[in-house]
PDB file of N, CA and C in Angstrom:
ATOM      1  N   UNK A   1     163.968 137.147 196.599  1.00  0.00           N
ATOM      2  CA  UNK A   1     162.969 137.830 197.382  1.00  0.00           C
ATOM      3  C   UNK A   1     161.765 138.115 196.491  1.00  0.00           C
ATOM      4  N   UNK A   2     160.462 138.281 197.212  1.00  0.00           N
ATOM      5  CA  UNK A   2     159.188 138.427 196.257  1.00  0.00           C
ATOM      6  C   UNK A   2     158.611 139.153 197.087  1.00  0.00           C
ATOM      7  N   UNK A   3     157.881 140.023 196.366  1.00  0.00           N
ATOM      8  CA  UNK A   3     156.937 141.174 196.910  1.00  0.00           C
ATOM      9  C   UNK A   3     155.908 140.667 196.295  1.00  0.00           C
ATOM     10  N   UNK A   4     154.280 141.173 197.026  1.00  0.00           N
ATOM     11  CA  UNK A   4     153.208 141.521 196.597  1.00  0.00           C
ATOM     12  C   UNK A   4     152.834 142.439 197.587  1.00  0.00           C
ATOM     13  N   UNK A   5     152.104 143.649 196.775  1.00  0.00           N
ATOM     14  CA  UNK A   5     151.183 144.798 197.235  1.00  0.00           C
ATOM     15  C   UNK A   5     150.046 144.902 196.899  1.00  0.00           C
ATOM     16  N   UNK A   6     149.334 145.113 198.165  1.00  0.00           N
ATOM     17  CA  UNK A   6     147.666 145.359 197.743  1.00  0.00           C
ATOM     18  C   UNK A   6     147.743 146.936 198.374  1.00  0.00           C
ATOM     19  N   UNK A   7     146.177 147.506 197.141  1.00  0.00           N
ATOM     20  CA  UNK A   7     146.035 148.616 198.007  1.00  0.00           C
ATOM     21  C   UNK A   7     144.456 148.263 198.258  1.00  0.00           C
ATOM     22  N   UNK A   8     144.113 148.380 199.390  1.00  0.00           N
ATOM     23  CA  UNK A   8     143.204 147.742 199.909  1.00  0.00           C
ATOM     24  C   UNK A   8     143.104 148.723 200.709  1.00  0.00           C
ATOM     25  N   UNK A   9     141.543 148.774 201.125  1.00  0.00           N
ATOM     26  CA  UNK A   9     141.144 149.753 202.392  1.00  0.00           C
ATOM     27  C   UNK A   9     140.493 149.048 203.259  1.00  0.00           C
ATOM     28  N   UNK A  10     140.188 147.651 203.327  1.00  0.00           N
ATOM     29  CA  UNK A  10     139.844 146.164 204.014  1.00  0.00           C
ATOM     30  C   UNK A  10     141.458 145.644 204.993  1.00  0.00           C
ATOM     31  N   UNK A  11     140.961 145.652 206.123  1.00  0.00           N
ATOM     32  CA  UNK A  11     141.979 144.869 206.762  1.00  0.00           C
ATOM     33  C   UNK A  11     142.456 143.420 205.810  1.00  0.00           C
ATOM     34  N   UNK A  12     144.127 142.800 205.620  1.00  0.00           N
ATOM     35  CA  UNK A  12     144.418 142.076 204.899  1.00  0.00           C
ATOM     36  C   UNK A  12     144.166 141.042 206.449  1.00  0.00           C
ATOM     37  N   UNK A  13     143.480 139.651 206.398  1.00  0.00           N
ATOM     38  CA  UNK A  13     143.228 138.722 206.956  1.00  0.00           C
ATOM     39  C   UNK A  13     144.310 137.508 206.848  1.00  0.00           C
ATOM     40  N   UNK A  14     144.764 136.536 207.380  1.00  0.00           N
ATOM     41  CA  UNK A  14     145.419 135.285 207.311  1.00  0.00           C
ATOM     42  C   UNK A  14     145.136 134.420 206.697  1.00  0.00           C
ATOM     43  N   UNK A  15     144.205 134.623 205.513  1.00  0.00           N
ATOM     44  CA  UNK A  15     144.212 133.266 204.080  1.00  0.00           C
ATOM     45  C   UNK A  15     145.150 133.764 203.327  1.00  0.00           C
ATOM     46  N   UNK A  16     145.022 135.586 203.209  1.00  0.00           N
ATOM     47  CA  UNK A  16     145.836 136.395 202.122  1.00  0.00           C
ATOM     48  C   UNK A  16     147.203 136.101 202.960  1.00  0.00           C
ATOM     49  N   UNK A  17     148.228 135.907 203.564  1.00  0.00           N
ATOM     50  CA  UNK A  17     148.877 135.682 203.682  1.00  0.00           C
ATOM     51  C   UNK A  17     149.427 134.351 204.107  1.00  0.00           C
ATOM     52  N   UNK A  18     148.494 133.613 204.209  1.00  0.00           N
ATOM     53  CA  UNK A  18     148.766 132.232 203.927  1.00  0.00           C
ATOM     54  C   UNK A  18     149.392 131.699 202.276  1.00  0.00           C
ATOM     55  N   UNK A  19     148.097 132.465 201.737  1.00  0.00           N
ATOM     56  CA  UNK A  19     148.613 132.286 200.126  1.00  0.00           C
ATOM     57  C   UNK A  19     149.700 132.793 199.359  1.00  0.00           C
ATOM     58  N   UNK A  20     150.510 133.756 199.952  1.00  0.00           N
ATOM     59  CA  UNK A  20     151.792 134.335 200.067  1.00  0.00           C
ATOM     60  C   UNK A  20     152.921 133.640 200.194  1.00  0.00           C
ATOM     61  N   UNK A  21     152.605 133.139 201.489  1.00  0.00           N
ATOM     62  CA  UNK A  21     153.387 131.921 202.186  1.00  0.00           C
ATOM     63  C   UNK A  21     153.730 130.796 201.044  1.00  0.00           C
ATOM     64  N   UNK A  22     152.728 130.422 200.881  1.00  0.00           N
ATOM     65  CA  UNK A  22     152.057 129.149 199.960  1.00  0.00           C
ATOM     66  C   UNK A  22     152.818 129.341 198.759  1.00  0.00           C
ATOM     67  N   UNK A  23     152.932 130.274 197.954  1.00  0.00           N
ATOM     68  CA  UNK A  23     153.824 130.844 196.810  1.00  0.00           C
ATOM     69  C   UNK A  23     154.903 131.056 196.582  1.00  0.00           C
ATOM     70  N   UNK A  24     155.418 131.396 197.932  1.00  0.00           N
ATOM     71  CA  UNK A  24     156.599 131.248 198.777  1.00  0.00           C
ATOM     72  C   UNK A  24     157.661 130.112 198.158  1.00  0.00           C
ATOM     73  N   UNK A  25     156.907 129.690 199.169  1.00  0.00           N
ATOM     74  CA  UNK A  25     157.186 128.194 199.216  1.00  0.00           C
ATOM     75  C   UNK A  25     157.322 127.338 198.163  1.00  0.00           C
ATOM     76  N   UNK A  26     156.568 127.280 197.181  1.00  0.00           N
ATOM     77  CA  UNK A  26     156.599 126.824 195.701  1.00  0.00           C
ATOM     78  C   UNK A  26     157.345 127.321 194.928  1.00  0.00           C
ATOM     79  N   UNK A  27     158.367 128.228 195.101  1.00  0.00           N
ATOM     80  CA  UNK A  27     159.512 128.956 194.728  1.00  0.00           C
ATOM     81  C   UNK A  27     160.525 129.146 194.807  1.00  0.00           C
ATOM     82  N   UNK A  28     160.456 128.159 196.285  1.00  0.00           N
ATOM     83  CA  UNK A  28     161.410 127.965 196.987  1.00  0.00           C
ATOM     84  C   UNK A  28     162.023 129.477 198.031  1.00  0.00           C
ATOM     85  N   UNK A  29     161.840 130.447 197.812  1.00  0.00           N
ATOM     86  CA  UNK A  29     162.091 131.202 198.187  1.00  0.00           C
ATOM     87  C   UNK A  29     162.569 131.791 199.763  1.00  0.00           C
ATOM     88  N   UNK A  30     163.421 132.127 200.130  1.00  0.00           N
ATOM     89  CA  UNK A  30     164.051 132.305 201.423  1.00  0.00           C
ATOM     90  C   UNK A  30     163.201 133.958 202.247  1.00  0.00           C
ATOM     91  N   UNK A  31     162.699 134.632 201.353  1.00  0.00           N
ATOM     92  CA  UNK A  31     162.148 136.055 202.313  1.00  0.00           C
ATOM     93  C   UNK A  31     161.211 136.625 200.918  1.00  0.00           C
ATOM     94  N   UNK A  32     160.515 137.127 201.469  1.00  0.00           N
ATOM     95  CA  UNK A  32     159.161 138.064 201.070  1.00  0.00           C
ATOM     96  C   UNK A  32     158.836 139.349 201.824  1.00  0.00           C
ATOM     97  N   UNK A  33     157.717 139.938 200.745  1.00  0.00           N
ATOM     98  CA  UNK A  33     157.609 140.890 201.325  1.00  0.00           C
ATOM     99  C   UNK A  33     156.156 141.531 200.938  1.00  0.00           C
ATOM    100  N   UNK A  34     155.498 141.628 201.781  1.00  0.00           N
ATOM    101  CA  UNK A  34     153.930 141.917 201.913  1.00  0.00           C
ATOM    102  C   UNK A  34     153.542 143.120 201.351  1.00  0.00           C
ATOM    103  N   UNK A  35     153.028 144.040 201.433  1.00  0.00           N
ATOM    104  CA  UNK A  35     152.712 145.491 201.462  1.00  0.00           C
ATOM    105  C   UNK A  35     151.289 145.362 201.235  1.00  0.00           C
ATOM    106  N   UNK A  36     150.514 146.497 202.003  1.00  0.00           N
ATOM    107  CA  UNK A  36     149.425 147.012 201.851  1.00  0.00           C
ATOM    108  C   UNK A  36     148.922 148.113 202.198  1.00  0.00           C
ATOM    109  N   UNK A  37     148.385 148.580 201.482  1.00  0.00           N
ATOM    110  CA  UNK A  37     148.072 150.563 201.762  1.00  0.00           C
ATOM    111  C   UNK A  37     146.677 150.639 203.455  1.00  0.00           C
ATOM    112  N   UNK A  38     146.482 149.176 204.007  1.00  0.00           N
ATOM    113  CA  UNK A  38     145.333 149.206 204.938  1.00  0.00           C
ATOM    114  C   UNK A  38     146.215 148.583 205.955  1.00  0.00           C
ATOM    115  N   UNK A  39     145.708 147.637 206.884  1.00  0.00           N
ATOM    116  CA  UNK A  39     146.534 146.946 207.774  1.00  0.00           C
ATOM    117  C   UNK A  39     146.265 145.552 207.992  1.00  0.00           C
ATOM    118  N   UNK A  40     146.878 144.715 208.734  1.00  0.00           N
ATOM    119  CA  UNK A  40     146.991 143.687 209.099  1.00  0.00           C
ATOM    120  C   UNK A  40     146.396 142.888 210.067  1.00  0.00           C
ATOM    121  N   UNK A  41     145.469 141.759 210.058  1.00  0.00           N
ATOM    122  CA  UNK A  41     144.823 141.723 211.669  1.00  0.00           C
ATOM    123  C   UNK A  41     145.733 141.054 212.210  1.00  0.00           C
ATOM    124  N   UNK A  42     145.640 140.290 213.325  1.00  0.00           N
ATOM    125  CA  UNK A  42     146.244 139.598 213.947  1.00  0.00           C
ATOM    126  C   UNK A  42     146.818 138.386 213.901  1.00  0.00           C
ATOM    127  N   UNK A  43     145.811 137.622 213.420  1.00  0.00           N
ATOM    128  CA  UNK A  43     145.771 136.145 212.127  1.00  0.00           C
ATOM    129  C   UNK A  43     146.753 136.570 211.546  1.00  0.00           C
ATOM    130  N   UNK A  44     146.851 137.292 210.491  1.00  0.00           N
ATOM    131  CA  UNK A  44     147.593 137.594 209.210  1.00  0.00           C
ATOM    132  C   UNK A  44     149.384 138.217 210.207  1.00  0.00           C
ATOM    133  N   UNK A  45     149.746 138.558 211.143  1.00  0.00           N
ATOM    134  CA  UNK A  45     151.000 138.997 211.614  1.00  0.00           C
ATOM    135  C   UNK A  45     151.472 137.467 212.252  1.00  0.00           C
ATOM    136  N   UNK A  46     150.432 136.930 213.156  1.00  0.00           N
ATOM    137  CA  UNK A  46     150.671 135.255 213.585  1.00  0.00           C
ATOM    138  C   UNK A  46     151.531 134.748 212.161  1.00  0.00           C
ATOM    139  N   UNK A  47     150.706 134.832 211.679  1.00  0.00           N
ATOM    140  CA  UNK A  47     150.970 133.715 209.876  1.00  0.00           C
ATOM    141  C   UNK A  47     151.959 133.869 209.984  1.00  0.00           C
ATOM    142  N   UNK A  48     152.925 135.120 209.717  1.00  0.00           N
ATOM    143  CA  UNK A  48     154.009 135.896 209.292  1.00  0.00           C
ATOM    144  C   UNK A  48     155.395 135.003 210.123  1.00  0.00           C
ATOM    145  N   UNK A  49     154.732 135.463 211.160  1.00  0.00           N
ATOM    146  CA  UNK A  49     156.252 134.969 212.450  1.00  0.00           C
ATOM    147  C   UNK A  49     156.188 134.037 212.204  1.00  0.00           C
ATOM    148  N   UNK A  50     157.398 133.161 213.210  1.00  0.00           N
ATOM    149  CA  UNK A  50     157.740 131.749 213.545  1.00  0.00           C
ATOM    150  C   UNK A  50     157.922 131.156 212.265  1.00  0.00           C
ATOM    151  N   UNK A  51     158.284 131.318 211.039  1.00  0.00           N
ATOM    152  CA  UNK A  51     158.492 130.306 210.015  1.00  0.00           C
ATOM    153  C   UNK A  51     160.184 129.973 209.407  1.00  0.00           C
ATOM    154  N   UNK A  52     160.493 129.495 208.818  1.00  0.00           N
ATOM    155  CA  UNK A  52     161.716 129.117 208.313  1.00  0.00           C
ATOM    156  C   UNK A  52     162.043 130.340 207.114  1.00  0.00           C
ATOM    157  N   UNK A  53     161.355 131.281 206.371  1.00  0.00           N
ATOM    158  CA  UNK A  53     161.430 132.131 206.032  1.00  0.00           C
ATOM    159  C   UNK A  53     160.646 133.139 206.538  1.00  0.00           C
ATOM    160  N   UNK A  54     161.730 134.351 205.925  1.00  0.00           N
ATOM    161  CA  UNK A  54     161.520 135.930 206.297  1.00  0.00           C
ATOM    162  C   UNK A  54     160.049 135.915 205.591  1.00  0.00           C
ATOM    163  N   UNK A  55     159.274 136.966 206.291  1.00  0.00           N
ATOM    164  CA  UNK A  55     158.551 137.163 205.693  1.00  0.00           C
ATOM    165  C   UNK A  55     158.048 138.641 206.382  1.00  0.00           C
ATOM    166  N   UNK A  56     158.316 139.712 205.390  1.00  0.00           N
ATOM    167  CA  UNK A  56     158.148 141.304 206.024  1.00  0.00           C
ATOM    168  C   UNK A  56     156.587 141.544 205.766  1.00  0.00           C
ATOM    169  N   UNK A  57     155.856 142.303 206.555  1.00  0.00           N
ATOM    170  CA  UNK A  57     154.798 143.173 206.511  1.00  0.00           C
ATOM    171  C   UNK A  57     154.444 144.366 206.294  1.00  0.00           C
ATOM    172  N   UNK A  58     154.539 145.302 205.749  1.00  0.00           N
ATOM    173  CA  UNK A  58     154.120 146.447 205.813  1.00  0.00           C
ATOM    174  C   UNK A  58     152.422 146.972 205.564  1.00  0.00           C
ATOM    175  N   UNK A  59     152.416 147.427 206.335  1.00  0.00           N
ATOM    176  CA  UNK A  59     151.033 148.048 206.769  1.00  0.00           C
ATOM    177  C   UNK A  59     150.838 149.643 206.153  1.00  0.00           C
ATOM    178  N   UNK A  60     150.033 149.870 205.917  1.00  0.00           N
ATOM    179  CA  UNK A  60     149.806 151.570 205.173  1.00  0.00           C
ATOM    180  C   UNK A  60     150.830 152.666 206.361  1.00  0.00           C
ATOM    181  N   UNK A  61     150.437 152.608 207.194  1.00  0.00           N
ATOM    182  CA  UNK A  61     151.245 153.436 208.271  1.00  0.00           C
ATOM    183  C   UNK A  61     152.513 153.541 208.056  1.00  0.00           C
ATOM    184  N   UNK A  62     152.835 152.143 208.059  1.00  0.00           N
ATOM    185  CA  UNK A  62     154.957 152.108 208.120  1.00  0.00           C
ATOM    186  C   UNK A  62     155.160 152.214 206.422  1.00  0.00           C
ATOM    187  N   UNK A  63     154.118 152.045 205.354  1.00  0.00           N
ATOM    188  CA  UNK A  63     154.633 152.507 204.263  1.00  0.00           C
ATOM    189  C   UNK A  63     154.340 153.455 203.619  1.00  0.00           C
ATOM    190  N   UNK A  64     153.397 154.780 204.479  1.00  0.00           N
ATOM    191  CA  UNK A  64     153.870 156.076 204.689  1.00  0.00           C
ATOM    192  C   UNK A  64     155.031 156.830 205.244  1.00  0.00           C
ATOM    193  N   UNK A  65     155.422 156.017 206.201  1.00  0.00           N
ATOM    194  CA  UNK A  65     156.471 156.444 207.322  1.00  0.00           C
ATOM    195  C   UNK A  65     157.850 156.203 205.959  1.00  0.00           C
ATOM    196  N   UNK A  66     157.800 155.102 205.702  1.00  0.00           N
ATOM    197  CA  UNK A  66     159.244 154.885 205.149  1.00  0.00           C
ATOM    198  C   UNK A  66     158.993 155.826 203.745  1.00  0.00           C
ATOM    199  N   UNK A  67     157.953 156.156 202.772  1.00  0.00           N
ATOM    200  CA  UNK A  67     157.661 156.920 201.428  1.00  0.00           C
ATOM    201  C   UNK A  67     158.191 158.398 202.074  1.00  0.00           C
ATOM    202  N   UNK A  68     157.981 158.607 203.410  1.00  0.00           N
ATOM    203  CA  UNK A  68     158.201 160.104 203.996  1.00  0.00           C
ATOM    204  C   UNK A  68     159.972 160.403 203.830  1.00  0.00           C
ATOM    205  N   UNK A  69     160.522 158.898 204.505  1.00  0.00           N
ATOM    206  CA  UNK A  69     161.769 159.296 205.469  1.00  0.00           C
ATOM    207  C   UNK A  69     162.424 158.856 203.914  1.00  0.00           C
ATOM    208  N   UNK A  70     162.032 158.343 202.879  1.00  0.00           N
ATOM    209  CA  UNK A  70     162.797 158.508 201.726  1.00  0.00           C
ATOM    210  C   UNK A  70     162.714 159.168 200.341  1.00  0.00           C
ATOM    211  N   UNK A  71     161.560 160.139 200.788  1.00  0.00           N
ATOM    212  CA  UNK A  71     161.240 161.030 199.566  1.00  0.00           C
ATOM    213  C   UNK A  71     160.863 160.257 198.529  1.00  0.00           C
ATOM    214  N   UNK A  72     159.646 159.529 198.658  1.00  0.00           N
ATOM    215  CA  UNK A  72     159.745 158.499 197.349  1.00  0.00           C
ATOM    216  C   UNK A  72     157.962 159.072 197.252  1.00  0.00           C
ATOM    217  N   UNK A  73     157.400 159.272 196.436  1.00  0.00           N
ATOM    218  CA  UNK A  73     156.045 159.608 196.053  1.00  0.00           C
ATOM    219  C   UNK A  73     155.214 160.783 196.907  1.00  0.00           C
ATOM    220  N   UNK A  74     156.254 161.663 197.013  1.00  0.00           N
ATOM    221  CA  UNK A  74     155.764 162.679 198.290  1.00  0.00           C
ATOM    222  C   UNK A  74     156.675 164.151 197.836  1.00  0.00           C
ATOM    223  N   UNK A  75     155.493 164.932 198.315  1.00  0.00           N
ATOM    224  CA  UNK A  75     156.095 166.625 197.532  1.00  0.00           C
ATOM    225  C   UNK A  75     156.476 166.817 199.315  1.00  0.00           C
ATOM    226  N   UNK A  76     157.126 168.063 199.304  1.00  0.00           N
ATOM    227  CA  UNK A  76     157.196 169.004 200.343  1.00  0.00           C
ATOM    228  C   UNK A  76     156.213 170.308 200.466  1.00  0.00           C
ATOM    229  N   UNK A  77     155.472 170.085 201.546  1.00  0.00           N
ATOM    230  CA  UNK A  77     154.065 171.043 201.538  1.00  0.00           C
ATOM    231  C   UNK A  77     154.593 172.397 201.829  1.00  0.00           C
ATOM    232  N   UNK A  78     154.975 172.177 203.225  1.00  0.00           N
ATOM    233  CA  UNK A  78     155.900 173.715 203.880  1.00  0.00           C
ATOM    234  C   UNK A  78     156.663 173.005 204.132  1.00  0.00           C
ATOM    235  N   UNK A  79     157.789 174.389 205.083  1.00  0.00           N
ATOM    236  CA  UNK A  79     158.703 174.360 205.414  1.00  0.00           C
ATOM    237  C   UNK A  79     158.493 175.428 206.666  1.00  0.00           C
ATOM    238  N   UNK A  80     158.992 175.247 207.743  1.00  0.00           N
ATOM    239  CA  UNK A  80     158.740 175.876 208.746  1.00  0.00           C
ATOM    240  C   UNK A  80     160.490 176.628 209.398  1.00  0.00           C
ATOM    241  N   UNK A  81     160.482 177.169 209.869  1.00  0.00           N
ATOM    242  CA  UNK A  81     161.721 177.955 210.589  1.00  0.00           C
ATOM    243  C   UNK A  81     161.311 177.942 212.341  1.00  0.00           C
ATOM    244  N   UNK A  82     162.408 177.425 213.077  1.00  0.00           N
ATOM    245  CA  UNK A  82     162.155 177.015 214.167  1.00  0.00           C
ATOM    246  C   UNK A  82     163.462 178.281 214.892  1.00  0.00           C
ATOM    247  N   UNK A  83     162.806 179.552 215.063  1.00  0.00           N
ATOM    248  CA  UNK A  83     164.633 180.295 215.970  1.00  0.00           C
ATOM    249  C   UNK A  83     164.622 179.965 217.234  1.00  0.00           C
ATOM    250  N   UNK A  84     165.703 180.539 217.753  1.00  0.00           N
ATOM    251  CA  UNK A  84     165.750 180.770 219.473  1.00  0.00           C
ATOM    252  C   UNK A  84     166.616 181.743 218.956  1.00  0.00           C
ATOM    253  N   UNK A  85     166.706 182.447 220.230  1.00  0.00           N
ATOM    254  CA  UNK A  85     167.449 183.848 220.928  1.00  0.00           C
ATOM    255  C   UNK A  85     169.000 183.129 221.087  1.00  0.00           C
ATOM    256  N   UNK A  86     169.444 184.290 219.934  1.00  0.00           N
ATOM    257  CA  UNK A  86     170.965 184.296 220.195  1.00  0.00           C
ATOM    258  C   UNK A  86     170.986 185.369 221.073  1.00  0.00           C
ATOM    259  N   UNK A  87     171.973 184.235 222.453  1.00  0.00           N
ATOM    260  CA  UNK A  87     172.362 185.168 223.570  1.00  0.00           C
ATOM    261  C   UNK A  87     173.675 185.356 223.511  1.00  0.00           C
ATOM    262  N   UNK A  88     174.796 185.438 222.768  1.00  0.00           N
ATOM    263  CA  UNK A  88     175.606 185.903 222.487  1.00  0.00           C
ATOM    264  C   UNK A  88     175.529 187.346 221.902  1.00  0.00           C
ATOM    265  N   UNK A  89     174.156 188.008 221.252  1.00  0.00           N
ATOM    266  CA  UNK A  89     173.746 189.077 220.457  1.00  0.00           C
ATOM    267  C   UNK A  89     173.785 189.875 221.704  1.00  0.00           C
ATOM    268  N   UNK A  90     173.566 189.847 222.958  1.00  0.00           N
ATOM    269  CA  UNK A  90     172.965 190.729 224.000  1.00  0.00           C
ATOM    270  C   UNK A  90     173.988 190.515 225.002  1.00  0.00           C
ATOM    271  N   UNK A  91     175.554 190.052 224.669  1.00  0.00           N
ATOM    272  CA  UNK A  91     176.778 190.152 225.363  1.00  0.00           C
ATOM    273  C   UNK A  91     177.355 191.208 225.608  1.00  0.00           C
ATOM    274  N   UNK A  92     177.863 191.845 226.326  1.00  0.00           N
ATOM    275  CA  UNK A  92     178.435 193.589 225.818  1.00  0.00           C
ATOM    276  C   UNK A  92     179.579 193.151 226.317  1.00  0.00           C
ATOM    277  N   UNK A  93     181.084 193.492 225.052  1.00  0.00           N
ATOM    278  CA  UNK A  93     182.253 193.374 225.288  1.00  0.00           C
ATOM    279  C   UNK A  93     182.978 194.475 225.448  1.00  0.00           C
TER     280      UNK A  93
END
Protein backbone atom coordinates (compact mmCIF):
# COMPACT_ATOMS: atom_id res chain seq x y z
CA UNK A 1 0.00 0.00 0.00
CA UNK A 2 1.25 3.72 -0.69
CA UNK A 3 0.13 6.88 0.66
CA UNK A 4 0.66 10.43 -0.45
CA UNK A 5 -0.59 13.60 1.46
CA UNK A 6 -0.93 17.03 0.42
CA UNK A 7 -1.85 19.84 2.57
CA UNK A 8 -3.24 22.02 0.18
CA UNK A 9 -5.96 24.66 0.48
CA UNK A 10 -6.54 24.34 -3.61
CA UNK A 11 -9.05 21.79 -4.61
CA UNK A 12 -6.77 18.48 -5.61
CA UNK A 13 -7.83 18.15 -9.57
CA UNK A 14 -7.51 14.74 -11.81
CA UNK A 15 -3.79 15.10 -13.23
CA UNK A 16 -2.80 14.94 -9.33
CA UNK A 17 -4.39 11.83 -9.14
CA UNK A 18 -3.77 10.52 -12.29
CA UNK A 19 -0.10 10.78 -11.32
CA UNK A 20 -0.81 8.72 -8.23
CA UNK A 21 -2.39 6.22 -10.26
CA UNK A 22 0.55 6.37 -12.66
CA UNK A 23 3.03 5.52 -9.65
CA UNK A 24 0.80 3.10 -8.69
CA UNK A 25 1.08 1.31 -11.26
CA UNK A 26 4.86 1.38 -11.79
CA UNK A 27 5.03 -0.39 -8.50
CA UNK A 28 2.94 -2.58 -9.20
CA UNK A 29 0.92 -1.92 -6.39
CA UNK A 30 -2.63 -3.34 -5.47
CA UNK A 31 -4.26 -0.10 -3.16
CA UNK A 32 -3.30 3.48 -2.27
CA UNK A 33 -4.12 6.04 -0.47
CA UNK A 34 -4.63 9.80 -1.18
CA UNK A 35 -4.97 12.38 1.59
CA UNK A 36 -5.45 15.99 1.52
CA UNK A 37 -6.13 18.67 4.12
CA UNK A 38 -8.63 20.54 1.01
CA UNK A 39 -10.91 18.46 -1.23
CA UNK A 40 -11.43 16.68 -4.25
CA UNK A 41 -13.25 17.79 -7.51
CA UNK A 42 -15.05 15.57 -9.40
CA UNK A 43 -12.40 14.65 -12.16
CA UNK A 44 -10.09 13.65 -9.40
CA UNK A 45 -13.04 11.05 -7.43
CA UNK A 46 -14.00 9.77 -11.36
CA UNK A 47 -10.06 8.97 -11.64
CA UNK A 48 -10.28 7.09 -8.35
CA UNK A 49 -13.29 4.59 -9.09
CA UNK A 50 -13.68 1.89 -11.61
CA UNK A 51 -9.98 0.71 -11.67
CA UNK A 52 -8.31 -2.68 -10.99
CA UNK A 53 -6.82 -1.13 -7.86
CA UNK A 54 -8.02 0.33 -4.55
CA UNK A 55 -7.50 3.55 -4.50
CA UNK A 56 -8.80 5.60 -1.10
CA UNK A 57 -9.45 9.41 -0.92
CA UNK A 58 -9.53 11.37 1.87
CA UNK A 59 -10.59 14.82 1.80
CA UNK A 60 -9.81 17.42 4.82
CA UNK A 61 -13.38 16.78 6.24
CA UNK A 62 -13.22 12.86 6.59
CA UNK A 63 -9.56 13.41 7.81
CA UNK A 64 -10.79 15.55 10.53
CA UNK A 65 -13.64 13.26 11.21
CA UNK A 66 -11.38 10.15 11.51
CA UNK A 67 -8.16 12.52 13.63
CA UNK A 68 -11.47 13.25 15.98
CA UNK A 69 -12.99 9.63 16.32
CA UNK A 70 -9.26 8.46 17.00
CA UNK A 71 -7.67 10.97 19.16
CA UNK A 72 -4.78 11.36 16.90
CA UNK A 73 -3.50 15.22 16.74
CA UNK A 74 -6.39 16.67 18.75
CA UNK A 75 -6.65 17.99 22.55
CA UNK A 76 -10.05 17.89 24.35
CA UNK A 77 -11.44 21.54 24.59
CA UNK A 78 -14.51 20.90 27.07
CA UNK A 79 -16.38 18.56 28.36
CA UNK A 80 -19.98 19.06 28.85
CA UNK A 81 -22.52 17.14 31.39
CA UNK A 82 -25.78 16.27 29.81
CA UNK A 83 -28.53 15.30 33.22
CA UNK A 84 -32.12 14.38 33.18
CA UNK A 85 -34.43 14.05 36.19
CA UNK A 86 -34.12 11.04 38.18
CA UNK A 87 -37.71 10.03 38.63
CA UNK A 88 -37.11 7.40 40.85
CA UNK A 89 -35.78 10.44 43.43
CA UNK A 90 -39.54 11.73 43.65
CA UNK A 91 -41.03 7.98 44.32
CA UNK A 92 -42.45 7.86 47.88
CA UNK A 93 -42.20 4.30 49.36
Amino acid sequence: MYLQAKRWTNTVHRPEIDKFIGALTRQRARKGVFLTTSDFSSGARDAAAGLDMKVVLIDGRELAQLMIENSLGVNVKDVYEVKQVDTDYFIEE
